[in-house]
Protein backbone atom coordinates (compact mmCIF):
# COMPACT_ATOMS: atom_id res chain seq x y z
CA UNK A 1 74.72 149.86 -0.50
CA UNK A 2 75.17 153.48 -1.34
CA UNK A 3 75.40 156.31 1.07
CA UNK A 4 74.29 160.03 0.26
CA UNK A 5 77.58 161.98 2.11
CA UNK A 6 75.52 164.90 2.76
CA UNK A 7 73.29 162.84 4.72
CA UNK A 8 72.85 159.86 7.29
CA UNK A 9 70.17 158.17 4.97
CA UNK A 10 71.17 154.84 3.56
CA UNK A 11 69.88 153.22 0.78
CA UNK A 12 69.94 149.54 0.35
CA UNK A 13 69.04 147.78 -2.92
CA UNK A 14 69.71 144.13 -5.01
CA UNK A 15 69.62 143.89 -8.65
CA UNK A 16 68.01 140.81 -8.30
CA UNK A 17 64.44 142.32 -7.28
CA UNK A 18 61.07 141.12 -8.38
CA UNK A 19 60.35 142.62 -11.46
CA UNK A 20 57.14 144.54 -11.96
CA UNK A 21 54.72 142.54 -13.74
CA UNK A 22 55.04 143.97 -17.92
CA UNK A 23 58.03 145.29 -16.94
CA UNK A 24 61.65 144.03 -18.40
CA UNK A 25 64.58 143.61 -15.98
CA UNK A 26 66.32 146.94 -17.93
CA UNK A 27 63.41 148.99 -16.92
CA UNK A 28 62.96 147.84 -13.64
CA UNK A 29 66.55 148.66 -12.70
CA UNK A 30 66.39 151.90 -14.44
CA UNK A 31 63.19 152.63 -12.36
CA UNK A 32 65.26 151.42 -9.59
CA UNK A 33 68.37 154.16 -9.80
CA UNK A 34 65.82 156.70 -10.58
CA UNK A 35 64.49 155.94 -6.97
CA UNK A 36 67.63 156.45 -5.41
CA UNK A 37 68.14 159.33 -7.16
CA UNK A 38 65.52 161.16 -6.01
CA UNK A 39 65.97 159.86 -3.01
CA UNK A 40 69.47 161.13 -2.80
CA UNK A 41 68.06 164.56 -3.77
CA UNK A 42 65.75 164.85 -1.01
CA UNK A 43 67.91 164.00 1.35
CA UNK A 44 70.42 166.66 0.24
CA UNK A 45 67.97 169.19 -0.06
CA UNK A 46 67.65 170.77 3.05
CA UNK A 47 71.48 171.03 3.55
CA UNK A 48 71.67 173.08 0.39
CA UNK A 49 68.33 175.28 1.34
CA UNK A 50 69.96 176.38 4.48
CA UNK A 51 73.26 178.26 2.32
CA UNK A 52 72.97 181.93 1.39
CA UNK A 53 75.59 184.73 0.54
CA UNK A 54 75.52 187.55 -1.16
CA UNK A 55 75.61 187.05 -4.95
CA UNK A 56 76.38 191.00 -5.52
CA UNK A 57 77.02 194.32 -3.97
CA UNK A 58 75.85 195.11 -0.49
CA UNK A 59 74.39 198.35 0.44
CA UNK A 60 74.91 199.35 3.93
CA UNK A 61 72.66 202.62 4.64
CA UNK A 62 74.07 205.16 6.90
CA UNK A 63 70.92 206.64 8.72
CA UNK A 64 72.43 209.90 9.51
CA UNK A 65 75.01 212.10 7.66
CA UNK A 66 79.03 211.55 7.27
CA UNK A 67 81.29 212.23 10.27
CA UNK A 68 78.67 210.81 13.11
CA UNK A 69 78.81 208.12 15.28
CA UNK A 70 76.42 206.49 12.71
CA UNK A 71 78.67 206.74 9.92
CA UNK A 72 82.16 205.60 11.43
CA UNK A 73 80.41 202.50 12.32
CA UNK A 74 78.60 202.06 9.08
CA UNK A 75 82.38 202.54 7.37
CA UNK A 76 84.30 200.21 9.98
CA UNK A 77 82.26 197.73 9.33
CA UNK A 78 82.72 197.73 5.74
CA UNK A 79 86.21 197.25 6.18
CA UNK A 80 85.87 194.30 8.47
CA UNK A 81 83.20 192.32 6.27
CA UNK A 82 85.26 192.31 3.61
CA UNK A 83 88.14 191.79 5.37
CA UNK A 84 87.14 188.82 7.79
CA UNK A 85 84.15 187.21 5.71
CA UNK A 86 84.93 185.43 2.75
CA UNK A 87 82.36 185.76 -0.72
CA UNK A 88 80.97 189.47 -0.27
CA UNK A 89 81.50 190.57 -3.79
CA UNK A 90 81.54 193.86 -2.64
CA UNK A 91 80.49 196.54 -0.26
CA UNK A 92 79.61 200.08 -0.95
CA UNK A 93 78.12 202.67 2.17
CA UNK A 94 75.29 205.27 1.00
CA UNK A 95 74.55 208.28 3.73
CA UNK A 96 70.63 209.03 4.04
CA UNK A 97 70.51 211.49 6.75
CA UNK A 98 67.11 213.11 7.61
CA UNK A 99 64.33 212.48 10.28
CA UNK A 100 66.38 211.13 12.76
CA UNK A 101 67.37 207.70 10.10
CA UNK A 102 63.92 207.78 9.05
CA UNK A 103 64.85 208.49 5.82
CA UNK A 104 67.36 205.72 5.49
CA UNK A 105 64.99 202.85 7.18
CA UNK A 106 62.11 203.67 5.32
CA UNK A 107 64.23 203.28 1.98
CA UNK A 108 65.59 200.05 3.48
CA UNK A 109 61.97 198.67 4.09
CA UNK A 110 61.30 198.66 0.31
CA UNK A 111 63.60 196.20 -0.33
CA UNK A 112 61.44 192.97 1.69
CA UNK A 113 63.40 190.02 1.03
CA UNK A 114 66.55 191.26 -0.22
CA UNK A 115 69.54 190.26 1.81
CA UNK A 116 72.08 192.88 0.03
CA UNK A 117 70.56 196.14 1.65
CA UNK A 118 71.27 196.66 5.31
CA UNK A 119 71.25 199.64 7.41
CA UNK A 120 72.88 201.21 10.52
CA UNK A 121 70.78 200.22 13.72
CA UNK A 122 70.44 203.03 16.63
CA UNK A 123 67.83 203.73 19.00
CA UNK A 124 66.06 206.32 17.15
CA UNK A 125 64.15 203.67 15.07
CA UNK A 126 62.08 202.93 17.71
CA UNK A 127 61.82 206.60 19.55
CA UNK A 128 60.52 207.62 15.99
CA UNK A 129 58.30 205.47 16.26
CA UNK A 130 56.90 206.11 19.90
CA UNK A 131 56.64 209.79 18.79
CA UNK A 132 55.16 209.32 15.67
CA UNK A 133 57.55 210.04 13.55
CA UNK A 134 56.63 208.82 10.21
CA UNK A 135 54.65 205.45 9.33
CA UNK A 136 57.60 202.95 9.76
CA UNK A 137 57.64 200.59 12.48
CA UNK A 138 60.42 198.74 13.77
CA UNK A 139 58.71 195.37 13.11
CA UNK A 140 58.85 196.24 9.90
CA UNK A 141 62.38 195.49 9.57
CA UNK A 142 64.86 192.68 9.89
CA UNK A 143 66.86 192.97 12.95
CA UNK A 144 70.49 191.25 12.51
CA UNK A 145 72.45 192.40 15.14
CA UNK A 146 73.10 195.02 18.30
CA UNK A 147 77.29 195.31 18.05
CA UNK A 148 78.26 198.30 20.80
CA UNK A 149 76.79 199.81 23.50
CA UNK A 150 77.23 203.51 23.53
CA UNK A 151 76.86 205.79 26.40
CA UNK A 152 76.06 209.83 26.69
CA UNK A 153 79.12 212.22 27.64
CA UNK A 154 78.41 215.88 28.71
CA UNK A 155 81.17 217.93 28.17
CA UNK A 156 81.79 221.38 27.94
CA UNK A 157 84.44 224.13 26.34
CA UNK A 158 87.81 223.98 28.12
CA UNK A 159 87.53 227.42 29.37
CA UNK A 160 84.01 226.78 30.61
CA UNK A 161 83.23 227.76 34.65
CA UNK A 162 81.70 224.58 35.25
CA UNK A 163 84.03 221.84 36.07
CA UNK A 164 81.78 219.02 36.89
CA UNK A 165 77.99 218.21 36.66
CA UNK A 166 77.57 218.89 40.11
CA UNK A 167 78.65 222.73 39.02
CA UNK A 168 75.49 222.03 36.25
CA UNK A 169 73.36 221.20 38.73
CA UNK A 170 74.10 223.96 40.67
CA UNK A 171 73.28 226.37 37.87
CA UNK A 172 70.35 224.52 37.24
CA UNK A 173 68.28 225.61 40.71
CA UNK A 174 70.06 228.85 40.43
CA UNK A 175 68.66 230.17 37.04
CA UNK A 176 67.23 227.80 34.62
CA UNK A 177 66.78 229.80 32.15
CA UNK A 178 70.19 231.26 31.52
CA UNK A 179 71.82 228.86 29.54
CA UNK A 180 70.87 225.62 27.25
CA UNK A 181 72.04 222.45 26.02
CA UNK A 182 73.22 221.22 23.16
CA UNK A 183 72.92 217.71 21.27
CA UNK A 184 72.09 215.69 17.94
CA UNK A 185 70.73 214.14 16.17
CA UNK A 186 66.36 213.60 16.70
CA UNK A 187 64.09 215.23 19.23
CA UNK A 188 63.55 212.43 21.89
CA UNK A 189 66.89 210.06 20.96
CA UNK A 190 69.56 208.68 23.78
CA UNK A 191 71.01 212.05 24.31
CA UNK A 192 67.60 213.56 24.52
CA UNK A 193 66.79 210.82 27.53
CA UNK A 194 70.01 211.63 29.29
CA UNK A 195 69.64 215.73 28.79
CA UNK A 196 66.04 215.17 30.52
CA UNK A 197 67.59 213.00 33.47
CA UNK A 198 69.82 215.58 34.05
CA UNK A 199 67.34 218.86 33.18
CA UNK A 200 64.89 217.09 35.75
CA UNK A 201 66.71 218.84 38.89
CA UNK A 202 66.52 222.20 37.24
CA UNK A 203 66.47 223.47 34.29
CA UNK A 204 68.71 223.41 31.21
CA UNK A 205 72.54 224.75 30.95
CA UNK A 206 75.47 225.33 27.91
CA UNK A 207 76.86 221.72 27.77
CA UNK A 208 76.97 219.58 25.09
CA UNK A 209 75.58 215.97 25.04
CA UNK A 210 76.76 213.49 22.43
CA UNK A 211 78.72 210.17 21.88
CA UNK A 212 81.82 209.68 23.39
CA UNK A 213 83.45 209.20 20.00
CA UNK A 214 82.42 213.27 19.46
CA UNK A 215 84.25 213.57 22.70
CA UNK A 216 86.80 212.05 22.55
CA UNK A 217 88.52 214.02 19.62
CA UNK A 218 88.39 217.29 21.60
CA UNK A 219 88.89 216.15 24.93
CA UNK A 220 92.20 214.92 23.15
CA UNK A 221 92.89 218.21 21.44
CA UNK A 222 92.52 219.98 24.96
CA UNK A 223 89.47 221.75 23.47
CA UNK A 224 87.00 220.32 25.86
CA UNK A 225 86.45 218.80 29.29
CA UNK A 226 83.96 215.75 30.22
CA UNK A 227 81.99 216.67 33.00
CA UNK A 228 80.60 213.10 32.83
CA UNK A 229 79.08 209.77 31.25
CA UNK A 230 75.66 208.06 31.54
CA UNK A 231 77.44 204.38 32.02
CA UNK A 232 76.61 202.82 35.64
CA UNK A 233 80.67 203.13 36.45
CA UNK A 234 83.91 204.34 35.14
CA UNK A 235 84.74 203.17 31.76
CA UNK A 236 88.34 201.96 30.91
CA UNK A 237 90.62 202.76 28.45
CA UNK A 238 90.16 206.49 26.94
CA UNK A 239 87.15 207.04 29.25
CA UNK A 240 88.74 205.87 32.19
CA UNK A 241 89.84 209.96 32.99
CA UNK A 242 85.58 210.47 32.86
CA UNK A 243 83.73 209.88 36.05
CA UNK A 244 80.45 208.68 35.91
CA UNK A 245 77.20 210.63 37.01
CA UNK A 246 76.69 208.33 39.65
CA UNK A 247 80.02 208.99 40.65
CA UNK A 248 78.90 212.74 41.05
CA UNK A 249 75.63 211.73 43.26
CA UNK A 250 73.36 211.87 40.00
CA UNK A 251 71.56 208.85 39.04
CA UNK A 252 71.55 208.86 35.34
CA UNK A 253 72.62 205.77 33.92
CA UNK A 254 71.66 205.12 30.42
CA UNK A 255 73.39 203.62 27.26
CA UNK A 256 72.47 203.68 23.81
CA UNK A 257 73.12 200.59 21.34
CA UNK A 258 74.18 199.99 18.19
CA UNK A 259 73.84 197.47 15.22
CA UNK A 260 72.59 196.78 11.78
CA UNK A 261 69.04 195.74 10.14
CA UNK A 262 67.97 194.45 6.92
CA UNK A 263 64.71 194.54 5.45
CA UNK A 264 61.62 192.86 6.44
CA UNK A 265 60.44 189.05 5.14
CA UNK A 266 64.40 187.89 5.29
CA UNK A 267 64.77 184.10 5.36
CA UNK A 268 66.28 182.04 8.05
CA UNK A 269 69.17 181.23 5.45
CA UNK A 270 70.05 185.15 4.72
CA UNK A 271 69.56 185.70 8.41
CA UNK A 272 72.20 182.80 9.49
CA UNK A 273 74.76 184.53 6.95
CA UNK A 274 74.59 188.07 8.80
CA UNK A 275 74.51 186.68 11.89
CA UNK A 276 77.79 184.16 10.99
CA UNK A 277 79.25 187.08 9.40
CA UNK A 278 79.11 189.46 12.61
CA UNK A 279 80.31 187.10 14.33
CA UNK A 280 83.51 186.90 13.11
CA UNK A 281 83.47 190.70 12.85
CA UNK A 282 83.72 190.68 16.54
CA UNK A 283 86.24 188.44 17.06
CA UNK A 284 88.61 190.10 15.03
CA UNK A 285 91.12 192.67 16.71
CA UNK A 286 90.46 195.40 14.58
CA UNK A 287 86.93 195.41 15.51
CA UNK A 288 88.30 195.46 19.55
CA UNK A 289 90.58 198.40 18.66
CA UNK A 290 87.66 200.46 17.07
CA UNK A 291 85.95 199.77 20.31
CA UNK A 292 88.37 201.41 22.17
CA UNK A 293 89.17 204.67 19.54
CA UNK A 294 85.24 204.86 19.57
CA UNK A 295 84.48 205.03 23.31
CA UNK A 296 81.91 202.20 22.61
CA UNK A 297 81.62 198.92 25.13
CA UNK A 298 80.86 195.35 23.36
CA UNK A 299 77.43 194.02 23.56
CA UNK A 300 76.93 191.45 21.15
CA UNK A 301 73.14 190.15 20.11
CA UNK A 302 72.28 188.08 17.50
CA UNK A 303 69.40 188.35 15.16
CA UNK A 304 66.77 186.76 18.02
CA UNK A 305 68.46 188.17 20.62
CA UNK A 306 68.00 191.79 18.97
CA UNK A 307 64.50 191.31 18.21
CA UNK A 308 63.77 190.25 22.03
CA UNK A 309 65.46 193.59 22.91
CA UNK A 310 63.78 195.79 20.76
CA UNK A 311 60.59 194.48 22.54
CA UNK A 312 61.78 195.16 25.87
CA UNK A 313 63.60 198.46 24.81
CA UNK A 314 59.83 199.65 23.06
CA UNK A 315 58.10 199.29 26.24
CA UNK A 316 60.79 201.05 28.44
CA UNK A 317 61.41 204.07 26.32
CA UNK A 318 57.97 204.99 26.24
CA UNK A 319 57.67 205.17 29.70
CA UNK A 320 61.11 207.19 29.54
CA UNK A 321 59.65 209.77 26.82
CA UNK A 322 56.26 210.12 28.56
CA UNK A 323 57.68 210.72 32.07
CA UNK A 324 59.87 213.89 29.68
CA UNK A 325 56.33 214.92 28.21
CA UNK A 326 57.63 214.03 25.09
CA UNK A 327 54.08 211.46 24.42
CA UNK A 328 50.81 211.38 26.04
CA UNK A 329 50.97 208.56 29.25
């Protein structure tokens, strides 16, 4: 009896077997290990079909220029892979700002099938898409992962008269039209949705609107103050001294979210490696300490996972941009 390791098949056989008629007991036998052979083979097969890793250099596509929120999480995380996941060859990260990471996903798309080219995930790809930016569509691509939620902060200049967003508000019904907002990166993106929540009661005012990780730097420096962020409660660590709109009596809760894609026509073995891979990104606590110096809250999906919420997220954001104006309801 012999027993293929790689699999619970068992093959039985006697050297004593009936010979095929013409046939001489050598060739018989030799007919007979050929069989198990190939049996063997078969049976290993499907173990072997379901490895894949990355037999060169990965690409990961920053879809928006150096020194964004885009970027320190396209550069953290080639840090981690090659610290934490073993046989990455190499990692090098390309910036492709323009059209609000248009530029960068559309590159991404011509590479169907090949596992070595990811990009930086935000929610742009599909507001781009609901506003017809482009021809790309977020089916196109490969989701692998959503890593971080990422809320909105409004903050203003330290010396600035208005102290909290009720203050905005307030200047709001007075005189819309006196001051403006500021925020990046694409007409109709997270910090769009949250400027419009806000800009419904009134009008528009001089705060800024961006990512807490923006924030963060010059709330530290004592350059700026947070007048608020767009998570349903108080954040902890670094955001903890930031109240929440709610908090203020405005209802504007709204995150962002973050994570990678690949191209389209991946196959389930390339997927299981990014998704393997991520994982143990997350687990590491280097990855939790970038959390916390970034502002940004966990929120783990997988590949399927994503893919489900990029559905769900498609259908709610159009509602979102249409009650702005931004598309036709």
């Amino acid at each position: 009896m012999k027993t293929n390791p790689n699999s619970s098949l068992v093959v039985r056989y006697r050297v004593t077997s009936p010979r095929l008629p013409g046939c001489s007991r050598h060739l018989a036998f030799a007919n007979l290990i050929a069989l198990i052979a190939t049996t063997a083979l078969y049976a290993a097969g499907p173990v072997a079909a379901q490895e894949w890793k990355p037999a060169r250099n990965v690409d990961i596509a920053i879809a928006s220029g150096a020194g964004g929120a885009a970027d320190r999480q396209g550069r953290q995380l080639q840090k981690l892979l090659l610290q934490v996941v073993p046989g990455i060859p190499s990692i090098t990260v390309t910036n492709k700002p323009g059209g609000g990471g248009l530029v960068a996903w559309t590159s991404l798309a011509q590479h169907g099938g090949d596992a070595h080219f990811i990009a930086t995930l935000s929610t742009a790809l599909l507001t781009n898409q609901i506003l017809g930016v482009g021809q790309l569509r977020y089916q196109d691509l490969t989701p692998l992962n959503i890593l971080m939620r990422e809320y909105v902060v409004a903050w203003v200049r330290a010396e600035s008269p208005l102290a909290s967003i009720k203050d905005v508000i307030e200047r709001l019904k007075k005189d819309p039209a006196s001051v403006s907002f500021a925020f990046a990166t694409a007409r109709g993106n997270q910090n769009h949705i949250v400027i419009g929540m806000i800009a419904a009661l009134g009008g528009h005012v001089d705060v800024w609107v961006g990512t807490p990780g923006g924030a963060l730097q010059h709330m530290q420096s004592g350059a700026a103050r947070a007048l608020g962020i767009s998570a349903a409660q108080r954040q902890e660590g670094k955001l903890a001294v930031v109240p929440a709109f709610r908090e203020q009596g405005i209802d504007a809760a709204y995150y962002a979210w973050r994570g990678f894609v690949a191209p389209g026509k991946l196959t389930a073995p390339q997927v299981a490696f990014w998704d393997q891979a991520f994982a143990r990104v997350i687990r590491s606590d280097e990855w939790k300490q970038d959390l916390e110096d970034n502002g940004w809250a966990e929120d783990f999906k997988a590949s399927a996972e994503t893919r489900k919420h990029l559905d769900a997220e498609y259908g709610m954001l159009t509602r979102m941009l249409a009650d702005l104006g931004l598309v036709a309801k």
